[in-house]
PDB file of N, CA and C in Angstrom:
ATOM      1  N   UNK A   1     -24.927 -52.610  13.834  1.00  0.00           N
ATOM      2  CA  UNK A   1     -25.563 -51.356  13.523  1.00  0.00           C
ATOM      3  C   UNK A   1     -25.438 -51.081  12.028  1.00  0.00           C
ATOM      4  N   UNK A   2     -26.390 -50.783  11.777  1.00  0.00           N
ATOM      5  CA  UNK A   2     -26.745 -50.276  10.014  1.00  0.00           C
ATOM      6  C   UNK A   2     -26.839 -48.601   9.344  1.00  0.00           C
ATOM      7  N   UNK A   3     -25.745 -48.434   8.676  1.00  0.00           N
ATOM      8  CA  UNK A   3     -25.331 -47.096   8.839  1.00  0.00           C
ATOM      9  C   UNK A   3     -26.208 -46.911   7.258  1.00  0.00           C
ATOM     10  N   UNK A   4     -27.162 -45.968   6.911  1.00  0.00           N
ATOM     11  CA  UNK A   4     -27.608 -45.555   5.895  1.00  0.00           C
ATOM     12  C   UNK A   4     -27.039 -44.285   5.172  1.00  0.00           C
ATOM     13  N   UNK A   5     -26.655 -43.624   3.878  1.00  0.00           N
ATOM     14  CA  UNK A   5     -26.391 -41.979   3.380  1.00  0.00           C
ATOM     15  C   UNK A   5     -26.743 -42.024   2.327  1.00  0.00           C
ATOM     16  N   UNK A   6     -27.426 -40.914   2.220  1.00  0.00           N
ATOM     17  CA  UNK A   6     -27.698 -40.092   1.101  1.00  0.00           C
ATOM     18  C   UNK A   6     -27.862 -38.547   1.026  1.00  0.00           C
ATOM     19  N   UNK A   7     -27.743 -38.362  -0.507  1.00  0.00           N
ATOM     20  CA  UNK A   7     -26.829 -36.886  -0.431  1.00  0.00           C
ATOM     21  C   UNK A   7     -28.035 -36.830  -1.262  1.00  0.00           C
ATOM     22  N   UNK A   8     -28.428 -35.315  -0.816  1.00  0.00           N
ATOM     23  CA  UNK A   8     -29.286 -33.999  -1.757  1.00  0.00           C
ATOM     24  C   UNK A   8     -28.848 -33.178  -2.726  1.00  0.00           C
ATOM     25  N   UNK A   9     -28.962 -32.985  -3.979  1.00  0.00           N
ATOM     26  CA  UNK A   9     -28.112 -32.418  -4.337  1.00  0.00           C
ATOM     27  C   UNK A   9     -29.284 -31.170  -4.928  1.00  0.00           C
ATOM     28  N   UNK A  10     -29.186 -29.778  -4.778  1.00  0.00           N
ATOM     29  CA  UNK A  10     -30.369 -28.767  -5.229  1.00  0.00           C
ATOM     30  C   UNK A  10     -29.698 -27.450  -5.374  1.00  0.00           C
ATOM     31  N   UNK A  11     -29.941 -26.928  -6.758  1.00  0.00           N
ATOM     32  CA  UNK A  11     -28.792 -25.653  -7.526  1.00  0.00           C
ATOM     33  C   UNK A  11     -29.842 -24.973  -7.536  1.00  0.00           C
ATOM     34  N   UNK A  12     -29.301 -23.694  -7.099  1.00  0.00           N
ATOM     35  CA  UNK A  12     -30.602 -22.397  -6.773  1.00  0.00           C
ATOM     36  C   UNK A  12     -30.247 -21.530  -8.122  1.00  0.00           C
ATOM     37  N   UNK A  13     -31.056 -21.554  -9.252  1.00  0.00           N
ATOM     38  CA  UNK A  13     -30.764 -21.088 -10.424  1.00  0.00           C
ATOM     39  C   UNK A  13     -32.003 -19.483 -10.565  1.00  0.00           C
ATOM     40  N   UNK A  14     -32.524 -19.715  -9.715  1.00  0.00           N
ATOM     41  CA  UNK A  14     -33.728 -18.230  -9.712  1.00  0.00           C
ATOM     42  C   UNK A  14     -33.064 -16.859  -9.958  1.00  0.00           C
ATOM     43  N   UNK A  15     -32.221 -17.137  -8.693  1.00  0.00           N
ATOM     44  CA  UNK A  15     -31.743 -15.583  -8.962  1.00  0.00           C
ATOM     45  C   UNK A  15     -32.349 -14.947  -7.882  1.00  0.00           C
ATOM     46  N   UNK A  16     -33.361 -13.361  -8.205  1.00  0.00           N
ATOM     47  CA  UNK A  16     -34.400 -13.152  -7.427  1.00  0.00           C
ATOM     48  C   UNK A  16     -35.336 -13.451  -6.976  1.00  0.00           C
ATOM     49  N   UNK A  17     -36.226 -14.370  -8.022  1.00  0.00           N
ATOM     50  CA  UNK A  17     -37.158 -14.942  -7.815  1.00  0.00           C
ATOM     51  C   UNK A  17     -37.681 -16.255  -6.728  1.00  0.00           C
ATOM     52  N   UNK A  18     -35.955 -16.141  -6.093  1.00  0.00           N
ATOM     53  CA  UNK A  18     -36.418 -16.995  -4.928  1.00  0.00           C
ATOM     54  C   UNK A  18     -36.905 -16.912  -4.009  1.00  0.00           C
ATOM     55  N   UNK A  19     -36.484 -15.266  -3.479  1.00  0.00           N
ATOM     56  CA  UNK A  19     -37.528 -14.983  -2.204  1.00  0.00           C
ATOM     57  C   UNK A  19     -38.904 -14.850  -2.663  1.00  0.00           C
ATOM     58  N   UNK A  20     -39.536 -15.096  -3.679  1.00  0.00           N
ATOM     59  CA  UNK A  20     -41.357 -14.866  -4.375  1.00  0.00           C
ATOM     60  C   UNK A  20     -41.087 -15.955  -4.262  1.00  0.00           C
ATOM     61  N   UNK A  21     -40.438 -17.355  -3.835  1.00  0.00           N
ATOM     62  CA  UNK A  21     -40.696 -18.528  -4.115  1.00  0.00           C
ATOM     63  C   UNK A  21     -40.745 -19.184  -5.252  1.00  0.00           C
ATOM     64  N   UNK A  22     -40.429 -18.552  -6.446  1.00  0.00           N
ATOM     65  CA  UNK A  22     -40.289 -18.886  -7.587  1.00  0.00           C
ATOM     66  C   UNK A  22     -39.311 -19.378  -8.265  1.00  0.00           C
ATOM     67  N   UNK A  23     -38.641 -20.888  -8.244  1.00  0.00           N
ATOM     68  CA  UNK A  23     -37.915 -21.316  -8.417  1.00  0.00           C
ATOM     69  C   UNK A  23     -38.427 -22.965  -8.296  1.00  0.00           C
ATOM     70  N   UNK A  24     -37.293 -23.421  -9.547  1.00  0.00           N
ATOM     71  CA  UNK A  24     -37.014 -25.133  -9.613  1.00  0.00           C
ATOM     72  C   UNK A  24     -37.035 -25.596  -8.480  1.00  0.00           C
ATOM     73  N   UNK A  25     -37.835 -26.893  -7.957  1.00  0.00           N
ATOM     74  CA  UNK A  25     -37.728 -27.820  -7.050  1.00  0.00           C
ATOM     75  C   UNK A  25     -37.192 -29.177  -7.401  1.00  0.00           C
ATOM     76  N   UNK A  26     -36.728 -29.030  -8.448  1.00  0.00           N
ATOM     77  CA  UNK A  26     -36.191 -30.078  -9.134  1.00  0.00           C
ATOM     78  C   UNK A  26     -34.478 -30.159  -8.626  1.00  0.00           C
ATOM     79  N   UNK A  27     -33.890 -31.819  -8.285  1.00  0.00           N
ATOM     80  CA  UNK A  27     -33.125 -32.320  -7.019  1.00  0.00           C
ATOM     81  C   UNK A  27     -32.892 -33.623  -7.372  1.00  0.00           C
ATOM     82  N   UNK A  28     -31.454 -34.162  -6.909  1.00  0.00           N
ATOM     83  CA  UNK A  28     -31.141 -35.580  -7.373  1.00  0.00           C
ATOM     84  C   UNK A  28     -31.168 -35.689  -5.782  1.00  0.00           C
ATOM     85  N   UNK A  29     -31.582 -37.614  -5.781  1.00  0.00           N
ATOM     86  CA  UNK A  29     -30.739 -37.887  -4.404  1.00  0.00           C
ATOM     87  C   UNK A  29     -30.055 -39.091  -5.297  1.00  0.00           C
ATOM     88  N   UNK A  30     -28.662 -39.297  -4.298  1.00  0.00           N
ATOM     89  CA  UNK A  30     -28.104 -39.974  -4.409  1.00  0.00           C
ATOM     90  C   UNK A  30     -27.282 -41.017  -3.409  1.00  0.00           C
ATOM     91  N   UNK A  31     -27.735 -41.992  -3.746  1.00  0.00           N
ATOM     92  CA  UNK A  31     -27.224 -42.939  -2.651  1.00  0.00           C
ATOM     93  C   UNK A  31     -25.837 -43.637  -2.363  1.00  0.00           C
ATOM     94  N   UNK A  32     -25.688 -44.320  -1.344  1.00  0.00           N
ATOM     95  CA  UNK A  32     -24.220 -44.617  -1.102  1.00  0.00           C
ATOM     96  C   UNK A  32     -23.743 -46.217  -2.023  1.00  0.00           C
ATOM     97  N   UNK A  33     -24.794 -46.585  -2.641  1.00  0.00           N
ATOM     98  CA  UNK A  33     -24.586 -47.830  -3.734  1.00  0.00           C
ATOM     99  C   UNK A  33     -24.961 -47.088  -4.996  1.00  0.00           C
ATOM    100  N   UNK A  34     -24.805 -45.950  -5.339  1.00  0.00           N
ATOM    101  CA  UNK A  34     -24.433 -45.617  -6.455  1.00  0.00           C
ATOM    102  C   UNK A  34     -25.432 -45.003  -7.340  1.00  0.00           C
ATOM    103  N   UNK A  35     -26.368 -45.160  -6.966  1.00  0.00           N
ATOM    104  CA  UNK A  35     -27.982 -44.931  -7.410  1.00  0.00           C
ATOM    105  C   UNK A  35     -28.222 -43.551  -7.338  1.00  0.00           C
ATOM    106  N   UNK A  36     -28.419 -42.954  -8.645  1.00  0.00           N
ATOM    107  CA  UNK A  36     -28.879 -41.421  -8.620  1.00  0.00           C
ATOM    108  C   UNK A  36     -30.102 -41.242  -8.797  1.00  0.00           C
ATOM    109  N   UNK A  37     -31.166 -40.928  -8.456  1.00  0.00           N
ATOM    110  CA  UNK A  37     -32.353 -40.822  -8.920  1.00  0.00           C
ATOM    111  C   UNK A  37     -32.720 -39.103  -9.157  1.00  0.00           C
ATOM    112  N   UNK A  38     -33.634 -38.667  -9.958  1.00  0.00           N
ATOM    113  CA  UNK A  38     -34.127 -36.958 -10.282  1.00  0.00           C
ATOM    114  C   UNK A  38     -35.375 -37.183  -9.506  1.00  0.00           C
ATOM    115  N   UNK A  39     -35.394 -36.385  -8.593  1.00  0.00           N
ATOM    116  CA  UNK A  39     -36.571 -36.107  -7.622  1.00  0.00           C
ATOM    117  C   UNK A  39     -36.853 -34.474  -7.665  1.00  0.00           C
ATOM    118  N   UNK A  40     -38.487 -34.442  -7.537  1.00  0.00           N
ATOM    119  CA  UNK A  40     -38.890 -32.948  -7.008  1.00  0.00           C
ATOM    120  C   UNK A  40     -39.680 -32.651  -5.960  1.00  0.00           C
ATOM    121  N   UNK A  41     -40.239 -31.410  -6.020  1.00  0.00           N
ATOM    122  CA  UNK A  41     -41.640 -31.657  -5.425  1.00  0.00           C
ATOM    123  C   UNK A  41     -43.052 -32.172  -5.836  1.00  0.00           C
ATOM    124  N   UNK A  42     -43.570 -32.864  -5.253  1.00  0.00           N
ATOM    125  CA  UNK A  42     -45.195 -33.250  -5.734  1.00  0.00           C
ATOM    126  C   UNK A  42     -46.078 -31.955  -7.050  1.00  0.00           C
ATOM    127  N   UNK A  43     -46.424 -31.704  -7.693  1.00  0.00           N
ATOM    128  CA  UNK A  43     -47.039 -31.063  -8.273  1.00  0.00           C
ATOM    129  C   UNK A  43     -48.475 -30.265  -7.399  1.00  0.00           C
ATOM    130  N   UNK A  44     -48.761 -31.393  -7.151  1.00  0.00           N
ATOM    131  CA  UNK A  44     -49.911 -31.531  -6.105  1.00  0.00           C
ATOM    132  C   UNK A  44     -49.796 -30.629  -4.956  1.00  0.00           C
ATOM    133  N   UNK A  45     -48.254 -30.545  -4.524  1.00  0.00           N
ATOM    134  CA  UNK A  45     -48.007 -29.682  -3.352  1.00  0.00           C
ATOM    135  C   UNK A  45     -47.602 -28.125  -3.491  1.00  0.00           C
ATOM    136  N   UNK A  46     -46.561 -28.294  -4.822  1.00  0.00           N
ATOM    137  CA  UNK A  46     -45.751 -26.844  -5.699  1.00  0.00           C
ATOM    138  C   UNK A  46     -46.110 -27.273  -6.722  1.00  0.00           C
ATOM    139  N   UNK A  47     -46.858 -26.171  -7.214  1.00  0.00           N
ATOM    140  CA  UNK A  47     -47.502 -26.361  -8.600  1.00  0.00           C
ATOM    141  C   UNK A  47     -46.451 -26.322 -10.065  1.00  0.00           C
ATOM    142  N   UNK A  48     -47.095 -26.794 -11.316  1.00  0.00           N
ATOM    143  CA  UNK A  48     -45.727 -26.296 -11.828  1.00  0.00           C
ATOM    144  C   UNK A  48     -45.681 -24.659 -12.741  1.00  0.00           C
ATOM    145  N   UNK A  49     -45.039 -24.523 -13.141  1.00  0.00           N
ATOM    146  CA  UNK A  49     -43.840 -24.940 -13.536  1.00  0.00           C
ATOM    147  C   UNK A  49     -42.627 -25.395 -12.672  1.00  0.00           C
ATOM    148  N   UNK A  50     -42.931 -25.044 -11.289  1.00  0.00           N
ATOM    149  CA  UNK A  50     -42.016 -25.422 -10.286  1.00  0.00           C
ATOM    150  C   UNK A  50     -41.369 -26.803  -9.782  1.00  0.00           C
ATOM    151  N   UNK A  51     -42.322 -27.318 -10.158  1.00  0.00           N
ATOM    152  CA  UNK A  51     -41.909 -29.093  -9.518  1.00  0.00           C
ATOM    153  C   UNK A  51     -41.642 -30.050 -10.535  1.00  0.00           C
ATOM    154  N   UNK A  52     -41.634 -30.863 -11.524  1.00  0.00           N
ATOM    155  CA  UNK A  52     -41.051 -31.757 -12.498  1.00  0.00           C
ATOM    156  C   UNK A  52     -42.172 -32.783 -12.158  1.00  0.00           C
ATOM    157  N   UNK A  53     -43.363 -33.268 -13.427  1.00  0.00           N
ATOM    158  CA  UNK A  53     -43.850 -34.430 -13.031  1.00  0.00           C
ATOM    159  C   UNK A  53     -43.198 -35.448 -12.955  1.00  0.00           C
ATOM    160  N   UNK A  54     -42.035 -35.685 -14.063  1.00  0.00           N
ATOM    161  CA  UNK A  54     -41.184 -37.181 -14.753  1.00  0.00           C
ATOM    162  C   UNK A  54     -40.521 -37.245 -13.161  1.00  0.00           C
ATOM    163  N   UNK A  55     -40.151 -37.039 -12.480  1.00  0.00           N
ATOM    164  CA  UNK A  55     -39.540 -37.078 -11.176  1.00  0.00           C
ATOM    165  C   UNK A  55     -39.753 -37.523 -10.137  1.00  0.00           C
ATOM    166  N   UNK A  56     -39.393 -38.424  -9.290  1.00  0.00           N
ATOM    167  CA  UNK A  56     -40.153 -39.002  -8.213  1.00  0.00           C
ATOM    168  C   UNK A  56     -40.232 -37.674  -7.053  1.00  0.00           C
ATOM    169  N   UNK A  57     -41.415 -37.734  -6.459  1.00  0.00           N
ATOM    170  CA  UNK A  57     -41.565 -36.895  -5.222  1.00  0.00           C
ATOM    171  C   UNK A  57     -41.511 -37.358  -3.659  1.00  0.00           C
ATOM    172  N   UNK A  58     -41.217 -36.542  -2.959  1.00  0.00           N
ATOM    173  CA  UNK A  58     -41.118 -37.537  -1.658  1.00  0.00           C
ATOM    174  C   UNK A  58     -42.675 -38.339  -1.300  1.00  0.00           C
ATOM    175  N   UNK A  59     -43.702 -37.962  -1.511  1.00  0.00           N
ATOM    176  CA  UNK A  59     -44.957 -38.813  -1.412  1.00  0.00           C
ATOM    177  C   UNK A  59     -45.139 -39.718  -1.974  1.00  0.00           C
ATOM    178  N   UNK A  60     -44.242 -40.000  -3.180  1.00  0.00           N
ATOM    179  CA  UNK A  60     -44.253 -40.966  -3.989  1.00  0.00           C
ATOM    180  C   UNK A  60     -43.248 -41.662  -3.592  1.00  0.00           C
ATOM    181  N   UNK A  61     -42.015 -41.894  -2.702  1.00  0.00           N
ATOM    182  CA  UNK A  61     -41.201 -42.434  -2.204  1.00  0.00           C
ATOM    183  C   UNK A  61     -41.537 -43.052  -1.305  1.00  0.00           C
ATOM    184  N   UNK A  62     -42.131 -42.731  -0.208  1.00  0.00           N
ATOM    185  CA  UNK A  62     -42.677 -42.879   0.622  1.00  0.00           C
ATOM    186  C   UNK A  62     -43.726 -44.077   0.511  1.00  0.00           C
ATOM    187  N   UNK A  63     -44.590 -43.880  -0.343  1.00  0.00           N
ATOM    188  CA  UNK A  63     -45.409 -45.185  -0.773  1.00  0.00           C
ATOM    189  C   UNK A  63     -45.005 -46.164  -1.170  1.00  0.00           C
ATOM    190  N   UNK A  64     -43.529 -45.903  -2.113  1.00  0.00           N
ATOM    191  CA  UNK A  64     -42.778 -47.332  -2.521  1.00  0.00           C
ATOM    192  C   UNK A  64     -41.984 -47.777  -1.445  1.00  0.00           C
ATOM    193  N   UNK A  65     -41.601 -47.567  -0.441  1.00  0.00           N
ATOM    194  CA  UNK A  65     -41.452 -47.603   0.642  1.00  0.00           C
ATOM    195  C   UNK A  65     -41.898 -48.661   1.641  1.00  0.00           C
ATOM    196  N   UNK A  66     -43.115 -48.516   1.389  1.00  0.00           N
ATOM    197  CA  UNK A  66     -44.387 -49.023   2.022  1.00  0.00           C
ATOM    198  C   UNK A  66     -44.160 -50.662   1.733  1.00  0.00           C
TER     199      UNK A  66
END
């Protein structure tokens, strides 16, 4: 059996503006061989200023994946 982990890591820096939804989607994952990567949301999905283009998104993970 093949045990996989990875950790989310996401700091709620808004304040108020989180219940308007207005806040960073910007997020590391990090894996259990050591690998940190800066991930957000798609742009495409949360517009920005909210999401980070330089950042991989899960749709874009997903395809490398593939």
């Amino acid at each position: 059996m093949h045990e996989y982990k990875a950790t989310i890591l996401w700091k709620n820096t808004a304040g108020p503006d989180f219940l308007k939804g207005r806040y960073s989607r910007e997020h590391t994952w990090s894996f259990d061989g050591g690998l940190t990567i800066p991930a957000s949301s798609s742009p495409y999905v949360v517009p920005l200023p909210w999401s980070v283009v330089a950042n991989i998104d899960p749709e874009e993970s997903y395809i490398a994946s593939l």
